[in-house]
N, C-alpha and C. Protein backbone atom coordinates (compact mmCIF):
# COMPACT_ATOMS: atom_id res chain seq x y z
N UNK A 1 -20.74 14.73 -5.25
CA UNK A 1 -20.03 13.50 -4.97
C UNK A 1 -21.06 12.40 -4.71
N UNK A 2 -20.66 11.33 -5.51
CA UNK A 2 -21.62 9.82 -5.36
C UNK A 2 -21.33 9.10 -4.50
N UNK A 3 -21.85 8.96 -3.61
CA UNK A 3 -21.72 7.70 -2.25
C UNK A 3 -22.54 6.21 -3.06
N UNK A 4 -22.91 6.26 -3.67
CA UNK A 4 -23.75 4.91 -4.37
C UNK A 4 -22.78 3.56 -4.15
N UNK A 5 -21.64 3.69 -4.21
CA UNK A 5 -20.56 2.69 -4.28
C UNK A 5 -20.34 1.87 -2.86
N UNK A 6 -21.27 2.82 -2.11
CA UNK A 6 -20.91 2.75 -0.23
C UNK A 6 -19.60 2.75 -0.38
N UNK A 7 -19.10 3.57 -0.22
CA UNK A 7 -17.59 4.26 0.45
C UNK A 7 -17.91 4.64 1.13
N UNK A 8 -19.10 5.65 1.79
CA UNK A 8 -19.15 6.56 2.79
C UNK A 8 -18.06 7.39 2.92
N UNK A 9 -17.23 7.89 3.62
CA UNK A 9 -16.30 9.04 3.65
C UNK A 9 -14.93 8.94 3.11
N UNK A 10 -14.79 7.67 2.35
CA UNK A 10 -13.79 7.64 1.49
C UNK A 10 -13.73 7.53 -0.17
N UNK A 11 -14.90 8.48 -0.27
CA UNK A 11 -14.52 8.97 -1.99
C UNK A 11 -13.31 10.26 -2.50
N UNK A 12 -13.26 9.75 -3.36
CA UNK A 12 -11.71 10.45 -3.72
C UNK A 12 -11.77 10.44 -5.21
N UNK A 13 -11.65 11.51 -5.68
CA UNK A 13 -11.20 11.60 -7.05
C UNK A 13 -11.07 10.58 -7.81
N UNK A 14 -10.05 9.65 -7.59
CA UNK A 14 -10.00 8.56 -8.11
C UNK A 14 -10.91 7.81 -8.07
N UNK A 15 -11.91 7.39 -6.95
CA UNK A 15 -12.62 6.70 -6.96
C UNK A 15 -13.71 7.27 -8.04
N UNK A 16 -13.86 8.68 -7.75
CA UNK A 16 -15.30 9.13 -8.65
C UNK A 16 -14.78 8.47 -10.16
N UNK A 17 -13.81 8.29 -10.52
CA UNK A 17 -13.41 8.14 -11.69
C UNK A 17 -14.02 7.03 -12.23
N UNK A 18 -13.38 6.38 -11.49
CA UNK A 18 -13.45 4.52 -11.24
C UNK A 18 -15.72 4.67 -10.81
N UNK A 19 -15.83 5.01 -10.61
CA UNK A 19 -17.69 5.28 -10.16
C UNK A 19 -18.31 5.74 -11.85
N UNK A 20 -17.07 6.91 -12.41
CA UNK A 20 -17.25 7.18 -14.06
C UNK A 20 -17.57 5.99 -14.77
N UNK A 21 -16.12 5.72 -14.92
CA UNK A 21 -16.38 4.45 -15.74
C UNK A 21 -17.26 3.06 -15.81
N UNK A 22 -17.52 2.77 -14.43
CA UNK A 22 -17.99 1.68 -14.25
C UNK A 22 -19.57 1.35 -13.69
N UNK A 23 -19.95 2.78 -13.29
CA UNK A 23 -20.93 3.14 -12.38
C UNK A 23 -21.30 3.09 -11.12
N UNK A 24 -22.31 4.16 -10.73
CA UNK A 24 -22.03 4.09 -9.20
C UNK A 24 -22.63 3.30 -8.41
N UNK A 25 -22.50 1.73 -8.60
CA UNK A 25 -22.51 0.52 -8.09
C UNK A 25 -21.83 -0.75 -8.53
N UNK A 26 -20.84 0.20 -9.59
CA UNK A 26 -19.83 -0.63 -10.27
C UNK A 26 -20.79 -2.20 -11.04
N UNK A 27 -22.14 -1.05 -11.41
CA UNK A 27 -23.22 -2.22 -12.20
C UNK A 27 -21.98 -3.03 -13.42
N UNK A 28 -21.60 -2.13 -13.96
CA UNK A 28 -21.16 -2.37 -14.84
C UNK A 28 -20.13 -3.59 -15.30
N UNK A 29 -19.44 -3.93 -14.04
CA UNK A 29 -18.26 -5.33 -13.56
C UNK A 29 -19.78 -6.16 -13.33
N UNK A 30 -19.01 -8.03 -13.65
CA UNK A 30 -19.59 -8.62 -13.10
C UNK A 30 -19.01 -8.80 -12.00
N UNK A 31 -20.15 -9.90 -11.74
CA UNK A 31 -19.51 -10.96 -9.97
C UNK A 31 -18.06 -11.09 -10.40
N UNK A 32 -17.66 -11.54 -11.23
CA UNK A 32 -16.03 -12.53 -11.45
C UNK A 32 -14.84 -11.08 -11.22
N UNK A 33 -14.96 -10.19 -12.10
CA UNK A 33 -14.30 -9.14 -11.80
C UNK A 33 -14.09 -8.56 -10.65
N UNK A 34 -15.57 -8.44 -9.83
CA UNK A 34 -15.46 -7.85 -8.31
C UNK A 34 -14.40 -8.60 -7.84
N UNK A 35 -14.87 -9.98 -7.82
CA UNK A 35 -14.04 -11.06 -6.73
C UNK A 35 -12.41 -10.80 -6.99
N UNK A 36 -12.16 -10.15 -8.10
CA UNK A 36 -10.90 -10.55 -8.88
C UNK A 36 -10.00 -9.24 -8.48
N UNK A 37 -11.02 -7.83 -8.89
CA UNK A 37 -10.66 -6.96 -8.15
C UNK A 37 -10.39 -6.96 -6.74
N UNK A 38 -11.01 -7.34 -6.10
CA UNK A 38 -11.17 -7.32 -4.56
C UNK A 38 -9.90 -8.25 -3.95
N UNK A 39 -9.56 -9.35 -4.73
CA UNK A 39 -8.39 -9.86 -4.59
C UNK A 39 -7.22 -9.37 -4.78
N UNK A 40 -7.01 -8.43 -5.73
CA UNK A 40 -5.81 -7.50 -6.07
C UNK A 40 -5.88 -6.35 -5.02
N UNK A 41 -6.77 -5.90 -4.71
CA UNK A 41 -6.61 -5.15 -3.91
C UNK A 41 -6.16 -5.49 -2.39
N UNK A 42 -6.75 -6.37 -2.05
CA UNK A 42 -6.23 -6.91 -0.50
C UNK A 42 -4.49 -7.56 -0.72
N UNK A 43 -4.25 -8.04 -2.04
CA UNK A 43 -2.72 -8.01 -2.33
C UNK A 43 -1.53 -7.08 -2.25
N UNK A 44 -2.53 -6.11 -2.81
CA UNK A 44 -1.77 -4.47 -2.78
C UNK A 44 -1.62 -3.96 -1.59
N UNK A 45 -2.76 -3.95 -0.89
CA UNK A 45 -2.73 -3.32 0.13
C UNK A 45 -1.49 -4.22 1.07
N UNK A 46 -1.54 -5.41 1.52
CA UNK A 46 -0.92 -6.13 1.99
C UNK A 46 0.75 -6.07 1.53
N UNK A 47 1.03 -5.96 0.94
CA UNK A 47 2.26 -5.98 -0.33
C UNK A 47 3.01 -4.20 0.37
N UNK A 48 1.93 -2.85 0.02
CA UNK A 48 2.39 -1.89 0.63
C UNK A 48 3.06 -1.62 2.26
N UNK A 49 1.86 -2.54 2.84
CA UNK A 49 2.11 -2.08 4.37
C UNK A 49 3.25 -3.07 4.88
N UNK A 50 3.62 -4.27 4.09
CA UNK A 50 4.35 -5.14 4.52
C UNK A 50 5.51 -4.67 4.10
N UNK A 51 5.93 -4.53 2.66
CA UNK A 51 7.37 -4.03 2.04
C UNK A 51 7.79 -2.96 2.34
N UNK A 52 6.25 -1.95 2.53
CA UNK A 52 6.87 -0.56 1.91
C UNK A 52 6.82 -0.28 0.40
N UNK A 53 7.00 -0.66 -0.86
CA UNK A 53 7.40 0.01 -2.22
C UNK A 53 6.63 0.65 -2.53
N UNK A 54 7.23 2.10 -2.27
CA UNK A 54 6.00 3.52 -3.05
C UNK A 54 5.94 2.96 -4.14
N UNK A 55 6.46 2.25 -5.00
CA UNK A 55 6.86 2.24 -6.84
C UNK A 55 5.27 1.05 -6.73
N UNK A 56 5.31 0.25 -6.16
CA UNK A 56 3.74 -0.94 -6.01
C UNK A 56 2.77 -0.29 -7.00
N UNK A 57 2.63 -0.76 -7.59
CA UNK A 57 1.50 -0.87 -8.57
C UNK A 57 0.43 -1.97 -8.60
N UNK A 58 -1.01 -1.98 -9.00
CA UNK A 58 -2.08 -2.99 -9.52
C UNK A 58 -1.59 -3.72 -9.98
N UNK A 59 -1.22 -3.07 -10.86
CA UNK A 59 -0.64 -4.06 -12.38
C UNK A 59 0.02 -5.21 -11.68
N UNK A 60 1.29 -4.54 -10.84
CA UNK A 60 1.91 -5.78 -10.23
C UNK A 60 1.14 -6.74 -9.21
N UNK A 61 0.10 -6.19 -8.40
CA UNK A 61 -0.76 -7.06 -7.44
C UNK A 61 -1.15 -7.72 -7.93
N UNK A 62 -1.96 -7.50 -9.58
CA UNK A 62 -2.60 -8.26 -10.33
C UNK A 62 -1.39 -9.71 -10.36
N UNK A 63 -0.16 -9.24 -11.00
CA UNK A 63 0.72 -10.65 -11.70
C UNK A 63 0.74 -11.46 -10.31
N UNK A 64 1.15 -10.65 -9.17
CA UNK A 64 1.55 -11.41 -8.14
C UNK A 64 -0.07 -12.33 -7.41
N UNK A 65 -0.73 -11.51 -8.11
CA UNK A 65 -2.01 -12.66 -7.20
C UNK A 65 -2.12 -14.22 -7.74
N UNK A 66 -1.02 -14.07 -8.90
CA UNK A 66 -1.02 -15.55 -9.36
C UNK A 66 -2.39 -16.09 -10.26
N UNK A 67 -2.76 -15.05 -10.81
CA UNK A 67 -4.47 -15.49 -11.88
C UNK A 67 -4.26 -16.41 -13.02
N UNK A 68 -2.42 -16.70 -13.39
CA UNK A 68 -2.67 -17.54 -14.51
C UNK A 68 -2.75 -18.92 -13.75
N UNK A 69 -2.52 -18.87 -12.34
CA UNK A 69 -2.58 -20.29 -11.39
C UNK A 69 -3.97 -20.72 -11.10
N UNK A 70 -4.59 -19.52 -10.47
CA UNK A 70 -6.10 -19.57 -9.87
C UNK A 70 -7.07 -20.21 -12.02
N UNK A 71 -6.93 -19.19 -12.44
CA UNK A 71 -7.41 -18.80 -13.71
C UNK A 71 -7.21 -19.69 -14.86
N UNK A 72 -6.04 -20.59 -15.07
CA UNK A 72 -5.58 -20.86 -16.34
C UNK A 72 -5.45 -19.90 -17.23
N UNK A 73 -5.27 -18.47 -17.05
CA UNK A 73 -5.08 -18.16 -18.56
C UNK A 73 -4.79 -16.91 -17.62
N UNK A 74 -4.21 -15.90 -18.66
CA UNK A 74 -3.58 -14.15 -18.25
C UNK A 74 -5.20 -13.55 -17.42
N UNK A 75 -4.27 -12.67 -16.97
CA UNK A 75 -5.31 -11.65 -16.41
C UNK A 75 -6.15 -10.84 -17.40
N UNK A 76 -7.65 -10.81 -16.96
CA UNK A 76 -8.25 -10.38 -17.66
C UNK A 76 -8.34 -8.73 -18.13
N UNK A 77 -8.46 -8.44 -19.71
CA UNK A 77 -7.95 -7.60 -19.93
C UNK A 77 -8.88 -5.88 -19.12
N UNK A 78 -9.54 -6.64 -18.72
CA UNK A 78 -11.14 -5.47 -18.10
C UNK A 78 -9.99 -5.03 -16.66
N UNK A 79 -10.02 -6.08 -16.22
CA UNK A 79 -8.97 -5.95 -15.02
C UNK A 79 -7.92 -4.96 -14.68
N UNK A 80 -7.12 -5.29 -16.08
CA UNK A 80 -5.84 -4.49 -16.38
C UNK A 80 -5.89 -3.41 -16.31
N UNK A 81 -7.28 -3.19 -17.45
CA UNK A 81 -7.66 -1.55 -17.81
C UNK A 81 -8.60 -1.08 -16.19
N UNK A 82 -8.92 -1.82 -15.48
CA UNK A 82 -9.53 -0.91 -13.99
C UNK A 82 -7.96 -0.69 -13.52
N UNK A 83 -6.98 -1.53 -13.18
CA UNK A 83 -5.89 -1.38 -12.59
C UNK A 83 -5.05 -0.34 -12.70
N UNK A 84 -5.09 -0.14 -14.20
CA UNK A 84 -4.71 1.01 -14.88
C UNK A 84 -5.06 2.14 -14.42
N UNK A 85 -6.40 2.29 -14.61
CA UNK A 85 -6.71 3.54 -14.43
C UNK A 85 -6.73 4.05 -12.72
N UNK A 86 -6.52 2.97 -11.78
CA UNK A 86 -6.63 3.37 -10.83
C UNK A 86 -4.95 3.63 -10.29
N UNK A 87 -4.37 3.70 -11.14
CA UNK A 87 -2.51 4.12 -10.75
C UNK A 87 -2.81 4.94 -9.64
N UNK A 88 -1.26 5.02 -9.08
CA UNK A 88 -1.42 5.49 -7.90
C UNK A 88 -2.69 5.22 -6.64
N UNK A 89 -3.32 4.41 -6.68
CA UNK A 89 -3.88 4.32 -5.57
C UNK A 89 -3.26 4.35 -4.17
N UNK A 90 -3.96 4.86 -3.34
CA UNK A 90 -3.48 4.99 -2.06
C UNK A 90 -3.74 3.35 -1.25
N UNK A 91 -3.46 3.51 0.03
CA UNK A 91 -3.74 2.46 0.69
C UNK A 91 -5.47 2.44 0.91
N UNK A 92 -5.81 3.79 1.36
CA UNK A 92 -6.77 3.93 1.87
C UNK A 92 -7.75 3.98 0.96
N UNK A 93 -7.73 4.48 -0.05
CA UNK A 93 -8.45 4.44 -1.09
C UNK A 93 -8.58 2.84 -1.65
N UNK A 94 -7.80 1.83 -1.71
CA UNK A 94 -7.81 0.59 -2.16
C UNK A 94 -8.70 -0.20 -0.93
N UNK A 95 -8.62 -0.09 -0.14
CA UNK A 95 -9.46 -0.41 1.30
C UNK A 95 -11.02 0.16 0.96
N UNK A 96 -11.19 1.40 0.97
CA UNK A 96 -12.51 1.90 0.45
C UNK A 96 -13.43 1.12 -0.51
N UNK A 97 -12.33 1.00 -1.24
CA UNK A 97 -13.40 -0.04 -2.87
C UNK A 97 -13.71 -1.37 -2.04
N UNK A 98 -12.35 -1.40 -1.78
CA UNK A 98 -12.63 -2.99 -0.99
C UNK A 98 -13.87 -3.35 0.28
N UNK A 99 -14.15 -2.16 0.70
CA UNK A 99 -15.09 -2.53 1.49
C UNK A 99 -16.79 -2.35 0.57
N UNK A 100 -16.67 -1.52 -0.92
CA UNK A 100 -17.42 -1.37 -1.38
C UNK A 100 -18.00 -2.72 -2.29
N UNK A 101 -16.87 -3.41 -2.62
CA UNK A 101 -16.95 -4.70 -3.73
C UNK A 101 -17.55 -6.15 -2.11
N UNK A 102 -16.75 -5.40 -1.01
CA UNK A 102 -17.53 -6.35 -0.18
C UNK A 102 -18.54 -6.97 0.12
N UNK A 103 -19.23 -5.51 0.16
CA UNK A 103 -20.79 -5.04 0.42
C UNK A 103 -21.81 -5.58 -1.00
N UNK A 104 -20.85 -5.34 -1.95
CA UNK A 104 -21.94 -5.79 -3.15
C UNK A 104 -21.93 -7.47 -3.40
N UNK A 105 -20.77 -8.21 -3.20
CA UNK A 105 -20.53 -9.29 -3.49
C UNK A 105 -21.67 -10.15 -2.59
N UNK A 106 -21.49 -9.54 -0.72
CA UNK A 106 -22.63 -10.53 -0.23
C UNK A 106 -24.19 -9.25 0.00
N UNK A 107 -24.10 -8.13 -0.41
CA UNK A 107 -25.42 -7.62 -0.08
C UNK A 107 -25.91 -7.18 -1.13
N UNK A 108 -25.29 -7.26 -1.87
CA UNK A 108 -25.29 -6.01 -3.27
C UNK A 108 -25.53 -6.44 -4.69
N UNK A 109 -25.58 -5.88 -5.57
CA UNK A 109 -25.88 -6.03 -6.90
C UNK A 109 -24.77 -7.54 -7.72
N UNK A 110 -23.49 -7.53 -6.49
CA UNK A 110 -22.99 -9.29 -7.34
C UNK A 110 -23.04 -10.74 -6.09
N UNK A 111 -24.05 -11.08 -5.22
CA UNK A 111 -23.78 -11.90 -4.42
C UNK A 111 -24.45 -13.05 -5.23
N UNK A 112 -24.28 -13.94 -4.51
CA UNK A 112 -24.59 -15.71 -5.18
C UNK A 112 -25.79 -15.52 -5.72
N UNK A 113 -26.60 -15.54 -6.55
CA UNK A 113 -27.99 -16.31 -6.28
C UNK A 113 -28.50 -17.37 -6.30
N UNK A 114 -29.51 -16.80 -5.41
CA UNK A 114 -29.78 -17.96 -4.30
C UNK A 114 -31.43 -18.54 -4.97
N UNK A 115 -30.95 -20.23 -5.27
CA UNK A 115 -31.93 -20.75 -4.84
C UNK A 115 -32.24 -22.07 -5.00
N UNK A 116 -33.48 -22.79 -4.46
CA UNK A 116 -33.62 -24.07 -4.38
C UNK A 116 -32.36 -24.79 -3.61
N UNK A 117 -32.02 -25.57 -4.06
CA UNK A 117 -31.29 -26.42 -3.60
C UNK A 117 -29.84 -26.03 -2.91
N UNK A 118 -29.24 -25.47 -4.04
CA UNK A 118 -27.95 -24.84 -3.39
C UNK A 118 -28.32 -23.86 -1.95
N UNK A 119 -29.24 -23.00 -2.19
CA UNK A 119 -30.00 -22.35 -1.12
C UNK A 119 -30.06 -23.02 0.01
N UNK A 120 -30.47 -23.90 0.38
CA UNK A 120 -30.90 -25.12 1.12
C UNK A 120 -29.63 -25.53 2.15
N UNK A 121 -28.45 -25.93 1.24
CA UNK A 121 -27.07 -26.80 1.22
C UNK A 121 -26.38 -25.58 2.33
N UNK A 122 -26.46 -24.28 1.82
CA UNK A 122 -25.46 -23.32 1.87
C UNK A 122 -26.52 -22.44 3.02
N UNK A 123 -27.64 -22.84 3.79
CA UNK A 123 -28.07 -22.10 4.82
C UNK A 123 -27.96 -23.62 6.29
N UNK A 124 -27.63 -24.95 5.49
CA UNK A 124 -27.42 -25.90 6.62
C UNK A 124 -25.83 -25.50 6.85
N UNK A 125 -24.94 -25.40 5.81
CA UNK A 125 -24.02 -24.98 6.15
C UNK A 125 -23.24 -24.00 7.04
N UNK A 126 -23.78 -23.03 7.05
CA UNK A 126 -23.76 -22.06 7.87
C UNK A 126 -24.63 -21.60 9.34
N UNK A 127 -25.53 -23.08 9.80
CA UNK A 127 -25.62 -23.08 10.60
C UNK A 127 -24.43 -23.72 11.96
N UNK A 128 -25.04 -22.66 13.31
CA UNK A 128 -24.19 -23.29 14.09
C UNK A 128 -24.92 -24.72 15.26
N UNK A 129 -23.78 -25.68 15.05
CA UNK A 129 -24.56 -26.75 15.72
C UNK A 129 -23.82 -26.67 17.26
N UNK A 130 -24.63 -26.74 18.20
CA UNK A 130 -24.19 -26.62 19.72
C UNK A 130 -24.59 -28.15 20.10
N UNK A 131 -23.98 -29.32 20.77
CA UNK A 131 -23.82 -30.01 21.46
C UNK A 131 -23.57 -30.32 22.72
């Protein structure tokens, strides 16, 4: 079993799958997909614990995240086919990735890069000013 994804103790079958296809740092997605994934998933998850519907699907988190609003155009078809293949996901298992796409987005193989100027903008920004 591959921990590469940082799941730590929540790999699961499914996930190794999803680690198959995509690799085990999900090299294989860019930045835009993570973000996109990671958004469907905090939908899903949210959507389950709030409604309840065992029947909840990706597919549907995907329509309901509203991507032809955010996006101008359908959901992307890379998307569909991760969504797909991850049917049936659990709660906990959708949380897992999600903390894995977390980790990569600001520590990991898809965060901003950084430099010069924007660098600059986006470390005054995030300072805290005390008065």
């Amino acid at each position: 079993m591959t921990t590469g994804l940082v799941t730590y103790y929540g790999q699961t079958p499914t996930i190794d799958q999803l680690i198959e296809n995509y690799g085990a740092y999900l090299e294989k997605l860019d930045r835009e997909t993570k973000l996109l994934l990671r958004t469907v998933l905090t939908n899903y998850v949210f959507m389950r614990e709030r409604h309840k519907p065992s029947s909840y699907t990706l597919i549907e988190a995907s329509r309901d995240a509203l991507f032809v609003t955010f996006l101008g155009m359908d959901t992307p078809q890379l998307l569909v086919d991760i969504c797909s293949q991850l049917n049936g996901l659990t709660t906990h298992e959708a949380e897992t990735i999600f903390e894995a796409l977390q980790h990569q987005i600001r520590w990991g193989n898809a965060q901003i890069e950084k430099s010069g100027k924007f660098d600059s903008a986006l470390n005054k920004k995030n300072q805290i000013i005390v008065e």
